[in-house]
Structure formats: C-alpha cells, structure tokens
PDB file of N, CA and C in Angstrom:
ATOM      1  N   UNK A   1      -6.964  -1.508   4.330  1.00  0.00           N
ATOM      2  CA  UNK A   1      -7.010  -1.173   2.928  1.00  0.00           C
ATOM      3  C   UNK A   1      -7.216  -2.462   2.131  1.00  0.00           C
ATOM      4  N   UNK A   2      -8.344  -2.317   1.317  1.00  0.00           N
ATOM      5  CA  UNK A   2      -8.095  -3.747   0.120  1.00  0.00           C
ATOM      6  C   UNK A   2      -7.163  -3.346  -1.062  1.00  0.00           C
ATOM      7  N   UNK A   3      -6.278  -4.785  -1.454  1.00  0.00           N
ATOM      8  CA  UNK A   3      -5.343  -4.355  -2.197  1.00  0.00           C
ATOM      9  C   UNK A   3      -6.034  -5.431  -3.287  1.00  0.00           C
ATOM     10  N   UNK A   4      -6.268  -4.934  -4.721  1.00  0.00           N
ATOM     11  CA  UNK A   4      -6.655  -5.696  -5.661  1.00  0.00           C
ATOM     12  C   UNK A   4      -5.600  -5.501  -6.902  1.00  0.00           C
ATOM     13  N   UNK A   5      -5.443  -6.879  -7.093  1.00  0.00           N
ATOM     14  CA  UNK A   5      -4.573  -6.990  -8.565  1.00  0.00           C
ATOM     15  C   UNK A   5      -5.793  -6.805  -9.608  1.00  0.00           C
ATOM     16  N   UNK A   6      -5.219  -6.195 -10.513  1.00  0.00           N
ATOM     17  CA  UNK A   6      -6.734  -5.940 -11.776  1.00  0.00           C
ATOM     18  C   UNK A   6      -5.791  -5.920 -13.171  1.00  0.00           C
ATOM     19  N   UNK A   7      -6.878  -6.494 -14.139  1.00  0.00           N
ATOM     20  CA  UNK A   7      -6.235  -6.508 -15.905  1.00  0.00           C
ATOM     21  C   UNK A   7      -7.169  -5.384 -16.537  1.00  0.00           C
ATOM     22  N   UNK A   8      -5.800  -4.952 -17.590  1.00  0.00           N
ATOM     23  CA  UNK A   8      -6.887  -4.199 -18.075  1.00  0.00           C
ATOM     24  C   UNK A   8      -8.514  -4.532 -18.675  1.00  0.00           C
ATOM     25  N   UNK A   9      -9.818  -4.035 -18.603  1.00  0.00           N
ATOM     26  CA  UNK A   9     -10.456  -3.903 -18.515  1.00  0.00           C
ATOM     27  C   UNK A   9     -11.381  -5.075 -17.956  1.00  0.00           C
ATOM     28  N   UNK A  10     -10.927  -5.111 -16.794  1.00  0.00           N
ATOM     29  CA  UNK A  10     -11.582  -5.371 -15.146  1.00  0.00           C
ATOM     30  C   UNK A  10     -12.019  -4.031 -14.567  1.00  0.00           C
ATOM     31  N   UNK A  11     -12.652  -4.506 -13.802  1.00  0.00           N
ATOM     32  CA  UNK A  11     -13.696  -3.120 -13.001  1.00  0.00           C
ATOM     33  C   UNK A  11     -13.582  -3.303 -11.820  1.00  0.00           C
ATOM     34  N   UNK A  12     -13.923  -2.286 -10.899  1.00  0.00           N
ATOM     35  CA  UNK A  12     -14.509  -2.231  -9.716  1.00  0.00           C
ATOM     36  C   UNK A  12     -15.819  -1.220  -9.384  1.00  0.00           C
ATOM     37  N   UNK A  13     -16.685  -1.864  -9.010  1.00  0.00           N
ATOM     38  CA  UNK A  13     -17.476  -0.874  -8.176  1.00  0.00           C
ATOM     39  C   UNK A  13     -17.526  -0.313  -6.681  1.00  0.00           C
ATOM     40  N   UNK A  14     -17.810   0.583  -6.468  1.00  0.00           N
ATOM     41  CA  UNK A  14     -17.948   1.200  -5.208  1.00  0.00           C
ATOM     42  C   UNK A  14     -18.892   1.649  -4.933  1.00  0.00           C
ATOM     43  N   UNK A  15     -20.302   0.979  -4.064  1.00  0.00           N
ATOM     44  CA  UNK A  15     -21.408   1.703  -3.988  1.00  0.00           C
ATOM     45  C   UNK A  15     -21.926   1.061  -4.625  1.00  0.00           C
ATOM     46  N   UNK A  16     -23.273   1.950  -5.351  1.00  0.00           N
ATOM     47  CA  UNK A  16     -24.077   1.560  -6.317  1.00  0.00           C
ATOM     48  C   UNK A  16     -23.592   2.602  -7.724  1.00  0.00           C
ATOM     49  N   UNK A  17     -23.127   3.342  -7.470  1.00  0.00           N
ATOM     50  CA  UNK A  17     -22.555   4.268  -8.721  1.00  0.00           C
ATOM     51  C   UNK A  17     -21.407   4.855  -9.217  1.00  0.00           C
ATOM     52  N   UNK A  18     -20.584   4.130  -8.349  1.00  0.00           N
ATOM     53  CA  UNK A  18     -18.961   4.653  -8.883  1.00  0.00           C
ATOM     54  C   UNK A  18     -18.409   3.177  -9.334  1.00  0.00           C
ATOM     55  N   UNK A  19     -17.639   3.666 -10.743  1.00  0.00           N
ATOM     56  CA  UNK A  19     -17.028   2.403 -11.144  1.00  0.00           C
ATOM     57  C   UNK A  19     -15.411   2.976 -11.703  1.00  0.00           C
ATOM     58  N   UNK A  20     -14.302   1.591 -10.934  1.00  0.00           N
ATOM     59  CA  UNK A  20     -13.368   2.077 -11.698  1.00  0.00           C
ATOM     60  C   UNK A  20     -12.826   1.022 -12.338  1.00  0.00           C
ATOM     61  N   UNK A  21     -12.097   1.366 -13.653  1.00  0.00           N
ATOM     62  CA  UNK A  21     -11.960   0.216 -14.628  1.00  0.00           C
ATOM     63  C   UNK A  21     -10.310   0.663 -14.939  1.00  0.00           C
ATOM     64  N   UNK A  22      -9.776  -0.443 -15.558  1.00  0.00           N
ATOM     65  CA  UNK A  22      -8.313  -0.570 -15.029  1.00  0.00           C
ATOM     66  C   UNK A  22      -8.337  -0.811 -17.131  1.00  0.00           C
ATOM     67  N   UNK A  23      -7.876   0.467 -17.343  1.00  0.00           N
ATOM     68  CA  UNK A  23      -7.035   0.830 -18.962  1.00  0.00           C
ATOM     69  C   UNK A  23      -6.004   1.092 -18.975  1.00  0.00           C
ATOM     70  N   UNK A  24      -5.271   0.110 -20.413  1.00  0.00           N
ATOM     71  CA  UNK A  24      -4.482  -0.140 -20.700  1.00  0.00           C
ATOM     72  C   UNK A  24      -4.154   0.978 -22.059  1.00  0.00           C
ATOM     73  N   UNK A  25      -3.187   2.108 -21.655  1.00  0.00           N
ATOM     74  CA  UNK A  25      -2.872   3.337 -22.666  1.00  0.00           C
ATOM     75  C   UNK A  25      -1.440   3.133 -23.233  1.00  0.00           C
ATOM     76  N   UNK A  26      -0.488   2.403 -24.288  1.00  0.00           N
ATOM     77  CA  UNK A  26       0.278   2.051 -24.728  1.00  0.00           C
ATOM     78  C   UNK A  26       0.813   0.891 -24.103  1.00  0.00           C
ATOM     79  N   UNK A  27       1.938   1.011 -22.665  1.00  0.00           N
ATOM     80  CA  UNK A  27       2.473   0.254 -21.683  1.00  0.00           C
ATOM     81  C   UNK A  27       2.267   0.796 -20.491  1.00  0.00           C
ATOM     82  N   UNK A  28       1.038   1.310 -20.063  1.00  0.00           N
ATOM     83  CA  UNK A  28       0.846   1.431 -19.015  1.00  0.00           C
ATOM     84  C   UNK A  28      -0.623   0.977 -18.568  1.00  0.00           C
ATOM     85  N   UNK A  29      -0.604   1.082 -17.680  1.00  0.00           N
ATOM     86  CA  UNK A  29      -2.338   0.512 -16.563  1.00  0.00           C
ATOM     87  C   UNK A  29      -3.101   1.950 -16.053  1.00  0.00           C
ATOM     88  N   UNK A  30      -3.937   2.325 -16.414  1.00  0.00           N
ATOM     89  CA  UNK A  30      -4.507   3.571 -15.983  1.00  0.00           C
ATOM     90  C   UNK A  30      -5.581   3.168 -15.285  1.00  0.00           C
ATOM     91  N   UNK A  31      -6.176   4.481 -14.610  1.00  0.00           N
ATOM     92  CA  UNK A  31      -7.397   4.018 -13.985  1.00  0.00           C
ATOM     93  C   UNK A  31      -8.738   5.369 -14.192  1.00  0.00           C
ATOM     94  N   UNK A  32      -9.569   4.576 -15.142  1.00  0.00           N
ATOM     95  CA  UNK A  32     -10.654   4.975 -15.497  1.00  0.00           C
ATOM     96  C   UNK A  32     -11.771   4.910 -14.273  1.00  0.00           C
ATOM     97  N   UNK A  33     -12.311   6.174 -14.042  1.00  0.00           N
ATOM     98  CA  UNK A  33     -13.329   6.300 -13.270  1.00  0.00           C
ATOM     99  C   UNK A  33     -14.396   7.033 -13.499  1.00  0.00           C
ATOM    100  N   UNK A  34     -15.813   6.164 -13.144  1.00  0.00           N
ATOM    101  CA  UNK A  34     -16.527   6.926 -13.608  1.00  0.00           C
ATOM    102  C   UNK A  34     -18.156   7.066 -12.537  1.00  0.00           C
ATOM    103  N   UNK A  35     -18.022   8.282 -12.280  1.00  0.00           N
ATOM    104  CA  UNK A  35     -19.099   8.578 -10.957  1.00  0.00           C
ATOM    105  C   UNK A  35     -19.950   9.720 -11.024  1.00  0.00           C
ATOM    106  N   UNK A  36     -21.045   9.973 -10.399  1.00  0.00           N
ATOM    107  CA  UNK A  36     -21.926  10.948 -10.536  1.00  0.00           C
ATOM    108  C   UNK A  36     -20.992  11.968 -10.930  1.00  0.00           C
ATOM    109  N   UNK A  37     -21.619  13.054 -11.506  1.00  0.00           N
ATOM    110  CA  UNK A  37     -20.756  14.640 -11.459  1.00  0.00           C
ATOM    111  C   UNK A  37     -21.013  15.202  -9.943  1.00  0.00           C
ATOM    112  N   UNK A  38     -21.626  15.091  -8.994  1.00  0.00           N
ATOM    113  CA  UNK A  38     -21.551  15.583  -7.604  1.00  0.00           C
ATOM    114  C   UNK A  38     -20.710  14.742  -6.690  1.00  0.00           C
ATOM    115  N   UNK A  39     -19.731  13.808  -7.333  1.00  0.00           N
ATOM    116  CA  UNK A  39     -18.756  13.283  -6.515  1.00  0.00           C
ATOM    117  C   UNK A  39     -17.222  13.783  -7.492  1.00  0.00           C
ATOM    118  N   UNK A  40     -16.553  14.211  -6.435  1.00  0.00           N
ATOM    119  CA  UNK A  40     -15.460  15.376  -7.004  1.00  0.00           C
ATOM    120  C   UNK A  40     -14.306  14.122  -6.499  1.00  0.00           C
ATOM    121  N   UNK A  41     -13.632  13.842  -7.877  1.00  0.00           N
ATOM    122  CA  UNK A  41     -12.343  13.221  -8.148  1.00  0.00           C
ATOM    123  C   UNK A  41     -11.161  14.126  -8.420  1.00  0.00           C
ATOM    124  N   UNK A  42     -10.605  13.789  -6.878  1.00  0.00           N
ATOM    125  CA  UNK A  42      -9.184  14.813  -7.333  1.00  0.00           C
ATOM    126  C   UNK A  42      -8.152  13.646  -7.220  1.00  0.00           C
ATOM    127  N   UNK A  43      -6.992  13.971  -7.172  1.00  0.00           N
ATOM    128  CA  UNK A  43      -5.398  13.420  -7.339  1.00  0.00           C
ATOM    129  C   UNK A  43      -4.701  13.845  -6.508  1.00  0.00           C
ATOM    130  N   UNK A  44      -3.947  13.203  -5.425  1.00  0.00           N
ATOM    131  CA  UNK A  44      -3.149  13.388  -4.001  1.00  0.00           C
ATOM    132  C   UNK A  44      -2.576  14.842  -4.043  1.00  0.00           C
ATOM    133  N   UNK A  45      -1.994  15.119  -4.729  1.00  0.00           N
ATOM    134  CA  UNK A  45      -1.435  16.298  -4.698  1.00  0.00           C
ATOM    135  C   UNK A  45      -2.366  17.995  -5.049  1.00  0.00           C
ATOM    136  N   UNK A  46      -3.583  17.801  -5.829  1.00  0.00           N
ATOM    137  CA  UNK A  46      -4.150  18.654  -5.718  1.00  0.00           C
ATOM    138  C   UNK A  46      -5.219  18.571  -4.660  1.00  0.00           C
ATOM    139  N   UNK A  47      -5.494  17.868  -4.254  1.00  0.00           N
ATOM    140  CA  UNK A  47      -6.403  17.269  -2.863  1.00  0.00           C
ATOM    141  C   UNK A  47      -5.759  17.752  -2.025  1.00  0.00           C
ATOM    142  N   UNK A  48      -4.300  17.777  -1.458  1.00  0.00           N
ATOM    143  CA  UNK A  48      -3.834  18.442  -0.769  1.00  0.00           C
ATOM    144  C   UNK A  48      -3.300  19.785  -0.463  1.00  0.00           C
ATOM    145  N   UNK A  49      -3.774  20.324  -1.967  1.00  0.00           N
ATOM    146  CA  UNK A  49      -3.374  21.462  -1.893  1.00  0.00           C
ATOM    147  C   UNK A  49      -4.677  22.650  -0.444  1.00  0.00           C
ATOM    148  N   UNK A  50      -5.557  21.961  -0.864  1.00  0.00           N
ATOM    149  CA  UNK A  50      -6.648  22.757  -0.566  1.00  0.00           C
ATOM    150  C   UNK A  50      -7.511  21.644   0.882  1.00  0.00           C
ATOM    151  N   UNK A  51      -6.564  21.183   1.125  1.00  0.00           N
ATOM    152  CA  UNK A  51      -7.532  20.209   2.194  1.00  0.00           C
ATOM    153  C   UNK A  51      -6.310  19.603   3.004  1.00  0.00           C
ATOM    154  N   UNK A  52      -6.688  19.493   4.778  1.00  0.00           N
ATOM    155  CA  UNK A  52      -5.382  19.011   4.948  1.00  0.00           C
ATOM    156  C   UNK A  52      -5.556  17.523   4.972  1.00  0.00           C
ATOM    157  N   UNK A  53      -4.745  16.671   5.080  1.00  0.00           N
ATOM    158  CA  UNK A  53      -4.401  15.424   4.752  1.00  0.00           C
ATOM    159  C   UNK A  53      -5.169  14.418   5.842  1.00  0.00           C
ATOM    160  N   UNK A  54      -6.028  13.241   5.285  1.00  0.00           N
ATOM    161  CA  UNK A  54      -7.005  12.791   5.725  1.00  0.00           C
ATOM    162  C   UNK A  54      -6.048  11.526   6.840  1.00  0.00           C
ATOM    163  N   UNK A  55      -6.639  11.446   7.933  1.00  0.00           N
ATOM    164  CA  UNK A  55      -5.406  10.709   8.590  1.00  0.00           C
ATOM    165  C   UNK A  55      -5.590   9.210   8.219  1.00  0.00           C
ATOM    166  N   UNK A  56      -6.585   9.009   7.514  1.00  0.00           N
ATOM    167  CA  UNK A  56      -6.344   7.389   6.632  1.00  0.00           C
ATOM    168  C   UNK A  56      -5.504   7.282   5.913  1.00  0.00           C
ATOM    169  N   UNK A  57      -4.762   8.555   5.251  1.00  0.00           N
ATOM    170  CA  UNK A  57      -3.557   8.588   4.043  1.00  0.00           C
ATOM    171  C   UNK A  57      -2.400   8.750   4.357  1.00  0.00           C
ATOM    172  N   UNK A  58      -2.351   9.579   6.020  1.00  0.00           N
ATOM    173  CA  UNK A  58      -1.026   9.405   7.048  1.00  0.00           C
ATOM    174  C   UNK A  58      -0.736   7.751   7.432  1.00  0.00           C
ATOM    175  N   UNK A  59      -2.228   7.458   8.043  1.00  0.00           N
ATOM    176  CA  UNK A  59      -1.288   6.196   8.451  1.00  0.00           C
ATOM    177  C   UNK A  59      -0.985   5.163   7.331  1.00  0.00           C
ATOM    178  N   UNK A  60      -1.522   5.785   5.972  1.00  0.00           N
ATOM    179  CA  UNK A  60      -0.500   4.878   5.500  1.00  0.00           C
ATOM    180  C   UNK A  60       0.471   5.232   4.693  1.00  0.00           C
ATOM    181  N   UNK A  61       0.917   5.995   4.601  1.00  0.00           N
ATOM    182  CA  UNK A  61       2.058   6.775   4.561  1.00  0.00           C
ATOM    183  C   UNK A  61       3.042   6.329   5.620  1.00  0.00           C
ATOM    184  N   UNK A  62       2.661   6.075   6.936  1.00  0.00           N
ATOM    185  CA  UNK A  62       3.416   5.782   7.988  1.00  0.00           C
ATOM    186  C   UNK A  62       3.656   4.627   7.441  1.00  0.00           C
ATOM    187  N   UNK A  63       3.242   3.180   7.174  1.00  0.00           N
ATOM    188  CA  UNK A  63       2.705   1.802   6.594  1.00  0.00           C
ATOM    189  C   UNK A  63       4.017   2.205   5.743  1.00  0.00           C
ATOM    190  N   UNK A  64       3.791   2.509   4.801  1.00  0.00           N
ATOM    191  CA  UNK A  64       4.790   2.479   3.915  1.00  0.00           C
ATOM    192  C   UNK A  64       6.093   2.890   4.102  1.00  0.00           C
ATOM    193  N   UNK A  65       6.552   3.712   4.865  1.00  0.00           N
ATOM    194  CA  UNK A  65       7.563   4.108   5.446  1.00  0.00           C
ATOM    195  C   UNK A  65       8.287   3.031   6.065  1.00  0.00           C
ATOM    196  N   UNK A  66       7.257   2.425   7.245  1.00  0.00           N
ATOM    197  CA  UNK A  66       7.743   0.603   7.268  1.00  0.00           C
ATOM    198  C   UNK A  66       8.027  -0.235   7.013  1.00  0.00           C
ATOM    199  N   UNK A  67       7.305   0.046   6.029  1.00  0.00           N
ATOM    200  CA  UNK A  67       7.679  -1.813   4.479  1.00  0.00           C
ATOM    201  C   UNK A  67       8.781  -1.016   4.250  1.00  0.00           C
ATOM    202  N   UNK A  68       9.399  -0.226   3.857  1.00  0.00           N
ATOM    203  CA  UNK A  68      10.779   0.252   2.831  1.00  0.00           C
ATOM    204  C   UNK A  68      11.775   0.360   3.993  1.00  0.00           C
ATOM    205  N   UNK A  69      11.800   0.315   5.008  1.00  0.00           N
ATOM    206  CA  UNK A  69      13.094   0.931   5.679  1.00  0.00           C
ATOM    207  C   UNK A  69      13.655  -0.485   5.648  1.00  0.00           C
ATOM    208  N   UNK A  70      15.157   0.113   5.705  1.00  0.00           N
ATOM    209  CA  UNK A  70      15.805  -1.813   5.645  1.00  0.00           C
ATOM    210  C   UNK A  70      15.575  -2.259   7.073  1.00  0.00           C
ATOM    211  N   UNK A  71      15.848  -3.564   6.715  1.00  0.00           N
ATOM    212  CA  UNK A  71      15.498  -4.669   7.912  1.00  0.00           C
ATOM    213  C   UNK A  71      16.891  -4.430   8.636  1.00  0.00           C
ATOM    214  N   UNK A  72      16.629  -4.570  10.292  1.00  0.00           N
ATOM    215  CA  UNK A  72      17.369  -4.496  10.797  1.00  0.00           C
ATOM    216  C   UNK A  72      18.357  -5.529  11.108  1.00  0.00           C
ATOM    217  N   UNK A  73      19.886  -5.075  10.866  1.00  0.00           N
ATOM    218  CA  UNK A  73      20.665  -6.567  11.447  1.00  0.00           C
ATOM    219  C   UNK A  73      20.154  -7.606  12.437  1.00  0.00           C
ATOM    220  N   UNK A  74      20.088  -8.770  12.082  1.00  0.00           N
ATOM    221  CA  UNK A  74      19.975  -9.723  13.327  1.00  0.00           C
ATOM    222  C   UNK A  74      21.126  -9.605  14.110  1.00  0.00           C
ATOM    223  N   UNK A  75      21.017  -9.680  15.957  1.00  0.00           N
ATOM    224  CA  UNK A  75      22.383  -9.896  15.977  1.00  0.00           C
ATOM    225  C   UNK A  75      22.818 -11.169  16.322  1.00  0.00           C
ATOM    226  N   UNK A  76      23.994 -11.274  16.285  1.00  0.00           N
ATOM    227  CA  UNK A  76      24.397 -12.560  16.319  1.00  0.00           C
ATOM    228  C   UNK A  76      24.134 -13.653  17.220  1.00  0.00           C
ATOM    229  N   UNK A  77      23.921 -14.814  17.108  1.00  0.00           N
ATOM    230  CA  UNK A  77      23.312 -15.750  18.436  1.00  0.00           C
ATOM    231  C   UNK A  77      24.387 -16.295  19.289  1.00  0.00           C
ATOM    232  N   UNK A  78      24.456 -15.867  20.451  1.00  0.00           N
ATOM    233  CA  UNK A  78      25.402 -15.898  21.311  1.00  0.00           C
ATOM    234  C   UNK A  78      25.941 -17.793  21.228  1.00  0.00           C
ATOM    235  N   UNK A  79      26.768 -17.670  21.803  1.00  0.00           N
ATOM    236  CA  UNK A  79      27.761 -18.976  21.846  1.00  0.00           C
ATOM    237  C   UNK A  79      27.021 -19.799  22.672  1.00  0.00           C
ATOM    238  N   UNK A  80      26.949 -21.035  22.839  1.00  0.00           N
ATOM    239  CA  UNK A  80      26.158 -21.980  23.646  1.00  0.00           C
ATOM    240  C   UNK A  80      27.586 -22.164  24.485  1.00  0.00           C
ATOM    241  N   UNK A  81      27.702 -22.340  25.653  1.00  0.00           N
ATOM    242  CA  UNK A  81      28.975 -22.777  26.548  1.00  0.00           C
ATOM    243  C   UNK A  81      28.041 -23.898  27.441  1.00  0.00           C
ATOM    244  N   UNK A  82      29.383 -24.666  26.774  1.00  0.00           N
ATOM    245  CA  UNK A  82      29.035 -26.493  27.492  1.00  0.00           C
ATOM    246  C   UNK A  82      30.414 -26.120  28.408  1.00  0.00           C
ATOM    247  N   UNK A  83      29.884 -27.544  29.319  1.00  0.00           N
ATOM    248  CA  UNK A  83      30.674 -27.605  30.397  1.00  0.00           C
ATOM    249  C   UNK A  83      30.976 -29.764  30.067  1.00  0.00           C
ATOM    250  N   UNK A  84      32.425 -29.861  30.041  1.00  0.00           N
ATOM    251  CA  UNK A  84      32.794 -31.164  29.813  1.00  0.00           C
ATOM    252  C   UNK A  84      33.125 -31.526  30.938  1.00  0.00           C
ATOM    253  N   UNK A  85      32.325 -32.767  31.653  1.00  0.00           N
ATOM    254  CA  UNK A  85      32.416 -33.510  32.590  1.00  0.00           C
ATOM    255  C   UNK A  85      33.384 -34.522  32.314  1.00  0.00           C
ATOM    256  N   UNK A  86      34.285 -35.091  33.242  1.00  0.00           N
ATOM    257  CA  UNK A  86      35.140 -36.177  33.114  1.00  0.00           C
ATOM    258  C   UNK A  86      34.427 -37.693  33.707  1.00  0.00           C
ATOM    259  N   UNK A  87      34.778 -38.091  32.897  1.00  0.00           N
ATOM    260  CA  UNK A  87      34.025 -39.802  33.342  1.00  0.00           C
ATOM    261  C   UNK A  87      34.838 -40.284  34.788  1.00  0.00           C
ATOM    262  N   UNK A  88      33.756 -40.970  35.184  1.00  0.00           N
ATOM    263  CA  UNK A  88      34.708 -41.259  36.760  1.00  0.00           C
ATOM    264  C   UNK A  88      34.292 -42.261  36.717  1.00  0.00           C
TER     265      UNK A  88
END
C-alpha cells in the first residue's frame, strides 16, 4: 500500500483520469474525487454491502489488527551465573 501525507489542496492522480484532491471542510481533511462517470465510487461499507470483500482489504485489515494489538511482555533476561575461582 502507498501511504501519502497530503495538505489540503494537494492532489493525486491515478491513471490518466482519476484525480483525488485532499479538502479542507471547517476542521476536517476530506477527500475530493474526481473520475469518469463509468468508474463507480463507493464507500467501504456500501461496497460491501453488495460485493464480498476484496482480499487486498482483508489483508489489511489483518495489518491493522497487528499494529494495534499490545506488544507483548518481554520476558525477563535470565541471570548470568559466574563461577568464582580462588587464586592459588
């Protein structure tokens, strides 16, 4: 996945004809897109209503599930045991 930081009105293109541009609507960051009318823009949840779930969006769904779970205890680093020799 590319992950891009964007200001409002920065762009991206995709292709030669889809562009999305990053608006700023009071205090928030929206995302303006704008593409042929024969390319159909839906939103995760109505996309899924009617389609089952594309396994590029599982695995990262899985991805994310990863980054958030807490980190697991380290465990502790065992004791070093020396052995003291007597001078002779």
């Amino acid at each position: 996945m590319l992950t891009l930081g964007i200001r409002p009105g920065e762009y991206i293109v995709i292709g030669d004809n889809i562009v999305v541009k990053a608006v700023q609507l009071e205090n928030q960051i929206q995302l303006g897109i704008e593409a042929p009318k024969d390319v159909t823009i839906l939103r995760d949840s109505v996309y899924e209503q009617t389609h089952p779930t594309p396994r590029c969006i599982t695995r990262l769904r899985e991805k994310d599930e990863q980054d958030t779970k807490p980190a697991q205890p380290k465990r502790p680093a065992k004791k070093a045991q020396y052995t003291i020799l007597a001078d002779s």
